[in-house]
C-alpha atoms as a PDB file:
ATOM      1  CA  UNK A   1     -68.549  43.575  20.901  1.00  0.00           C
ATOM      2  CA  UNK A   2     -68.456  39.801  20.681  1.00  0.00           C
ATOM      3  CA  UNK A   3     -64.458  39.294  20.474  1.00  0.00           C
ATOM      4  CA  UNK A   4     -64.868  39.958  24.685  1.00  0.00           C
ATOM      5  CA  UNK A   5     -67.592  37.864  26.570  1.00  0.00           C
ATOM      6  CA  UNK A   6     -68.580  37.581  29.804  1.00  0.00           C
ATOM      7  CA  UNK A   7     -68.026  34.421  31.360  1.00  0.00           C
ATOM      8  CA  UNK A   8     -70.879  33.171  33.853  1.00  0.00           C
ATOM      9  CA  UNK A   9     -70.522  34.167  37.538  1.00  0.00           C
ATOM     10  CA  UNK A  10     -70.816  30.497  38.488  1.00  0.00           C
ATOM     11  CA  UNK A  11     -66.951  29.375  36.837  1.00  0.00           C
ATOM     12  CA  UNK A  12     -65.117  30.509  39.310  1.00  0.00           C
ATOM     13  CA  UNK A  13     -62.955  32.431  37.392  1.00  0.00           C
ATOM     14  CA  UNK A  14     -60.809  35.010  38.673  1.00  0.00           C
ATOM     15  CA  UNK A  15     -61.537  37.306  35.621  1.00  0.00           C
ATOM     16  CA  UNK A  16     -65.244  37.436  34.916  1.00  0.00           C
ATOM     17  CA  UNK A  17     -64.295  38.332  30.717  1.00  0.00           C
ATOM     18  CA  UNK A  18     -62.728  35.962  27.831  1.00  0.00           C
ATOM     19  CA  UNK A  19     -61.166  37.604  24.916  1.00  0.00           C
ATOM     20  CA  UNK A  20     -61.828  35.213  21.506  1.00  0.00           C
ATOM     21  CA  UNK A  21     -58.718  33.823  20.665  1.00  0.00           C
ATOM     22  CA  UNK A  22     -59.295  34.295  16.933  1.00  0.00           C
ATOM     23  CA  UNK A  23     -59.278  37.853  17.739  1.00  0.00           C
ATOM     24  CA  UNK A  24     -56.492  39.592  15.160  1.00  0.00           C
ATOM     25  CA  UNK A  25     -53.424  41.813  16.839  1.00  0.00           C
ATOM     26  CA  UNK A  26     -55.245  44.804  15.003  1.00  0.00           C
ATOM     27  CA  UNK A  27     -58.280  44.222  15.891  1.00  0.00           C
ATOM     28  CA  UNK A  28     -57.291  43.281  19.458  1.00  0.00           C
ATOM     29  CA  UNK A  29     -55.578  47.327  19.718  1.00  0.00           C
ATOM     30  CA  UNK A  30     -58.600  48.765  17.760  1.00  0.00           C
ATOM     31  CA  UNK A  31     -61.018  47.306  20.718  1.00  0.00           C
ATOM     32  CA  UNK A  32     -58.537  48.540  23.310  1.00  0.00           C
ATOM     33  CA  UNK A  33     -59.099  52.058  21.901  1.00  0.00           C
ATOM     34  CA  UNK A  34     -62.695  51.490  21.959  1.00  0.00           C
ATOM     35  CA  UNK A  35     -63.066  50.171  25.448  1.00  0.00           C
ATOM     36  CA  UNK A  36     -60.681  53.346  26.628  1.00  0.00           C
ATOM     37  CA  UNK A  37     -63.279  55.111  25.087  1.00  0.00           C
ATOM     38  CA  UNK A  38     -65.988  54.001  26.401  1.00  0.00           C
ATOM     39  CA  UNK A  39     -64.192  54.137  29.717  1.00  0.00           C
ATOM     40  CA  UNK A  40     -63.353  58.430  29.440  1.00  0.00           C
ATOM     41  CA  UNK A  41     -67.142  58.614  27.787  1.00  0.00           C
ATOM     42  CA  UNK A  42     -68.355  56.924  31.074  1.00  0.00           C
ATOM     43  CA  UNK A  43     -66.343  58.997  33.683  1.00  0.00           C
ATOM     44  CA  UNK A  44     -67.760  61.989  31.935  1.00  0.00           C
ATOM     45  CA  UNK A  45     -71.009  61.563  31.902  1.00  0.00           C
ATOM     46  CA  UNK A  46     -71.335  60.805  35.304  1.00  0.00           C
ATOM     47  CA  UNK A  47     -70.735  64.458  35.996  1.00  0.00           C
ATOM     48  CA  UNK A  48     -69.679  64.726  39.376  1.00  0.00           C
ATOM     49  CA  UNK A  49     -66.232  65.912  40.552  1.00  0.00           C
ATOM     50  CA  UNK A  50     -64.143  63.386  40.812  1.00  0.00           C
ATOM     51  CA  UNK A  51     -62.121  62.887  43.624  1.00  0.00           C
ATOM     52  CA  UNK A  52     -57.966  62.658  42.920  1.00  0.00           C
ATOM     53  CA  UNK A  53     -57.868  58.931  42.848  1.00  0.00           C
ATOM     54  CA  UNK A  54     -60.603  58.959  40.571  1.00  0.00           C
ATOM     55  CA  UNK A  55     -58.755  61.765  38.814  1.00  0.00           C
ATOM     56  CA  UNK A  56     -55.690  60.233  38.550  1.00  0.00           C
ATOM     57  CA  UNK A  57     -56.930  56.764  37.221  1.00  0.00           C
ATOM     58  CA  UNK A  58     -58.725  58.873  34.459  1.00  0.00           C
ATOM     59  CA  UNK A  59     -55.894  60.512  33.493  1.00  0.00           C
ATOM     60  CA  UNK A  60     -54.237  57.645  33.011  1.00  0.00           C
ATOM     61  CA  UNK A  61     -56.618  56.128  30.651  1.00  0.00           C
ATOM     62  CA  UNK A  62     -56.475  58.798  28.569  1.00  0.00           C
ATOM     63  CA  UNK A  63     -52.987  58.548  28.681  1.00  0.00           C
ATOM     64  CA  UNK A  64     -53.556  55.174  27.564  1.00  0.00           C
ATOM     65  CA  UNK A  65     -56.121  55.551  24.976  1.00  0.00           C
ATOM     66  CA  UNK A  66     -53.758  58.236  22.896  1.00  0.00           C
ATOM     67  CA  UNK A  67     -51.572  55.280  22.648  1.00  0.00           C
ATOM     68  CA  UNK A  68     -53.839  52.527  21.743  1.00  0.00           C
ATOM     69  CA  UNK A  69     -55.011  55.338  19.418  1.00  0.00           C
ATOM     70  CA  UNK A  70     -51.060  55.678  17.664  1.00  0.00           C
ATOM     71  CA  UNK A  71     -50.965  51.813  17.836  1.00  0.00           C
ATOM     72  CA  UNK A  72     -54.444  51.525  15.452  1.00  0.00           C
ATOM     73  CA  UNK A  73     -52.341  54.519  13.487  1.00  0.00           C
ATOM     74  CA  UNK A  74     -49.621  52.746  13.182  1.00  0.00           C
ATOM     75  CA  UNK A  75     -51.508  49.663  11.615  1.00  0.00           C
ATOM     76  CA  UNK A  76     -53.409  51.661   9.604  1.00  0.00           C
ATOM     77  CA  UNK A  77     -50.747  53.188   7.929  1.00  0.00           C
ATOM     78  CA  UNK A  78     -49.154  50.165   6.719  1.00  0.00           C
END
């Protein structure tokens, strides 16, 4: 995934990633639906009950994923 990078821990940034800026509107939703992936993938596997914080940030990724998922449809389908 090299359209987000980290940036090193020494800049003083307040957000430690940097999106390229060539980086297309389609591809930018396609990696959104990847990272929101990779995001439910990861709360899975970690197999433990999640408390209902926990719970209710999950839920809202998914949330969020079925609609960077619709967006990529939606592109697609031009």
């Amino acid at each position: 995934m090299d359209n987000v990078v980290s940036d090193s821990p020494s800049s003083g940034a307040t957000n430690p990633f940097t999106v390229n800026e060539e980086l297309s509107f389609e591809d930018a939703w396609v990696r959104v639906s990847e990272l929101l992936q990779c995001a439910v993938a990861t709360s899975q596997v970690l197999g433990k009950p999640l408390a209902a914080p926990q719970r209710a940030v999950m839920h809202l990724v998914e949330m969020a994923k079925m609609v960077a998922d619709r967006a990529v449809d939606c592109l697609q389908s031009k």
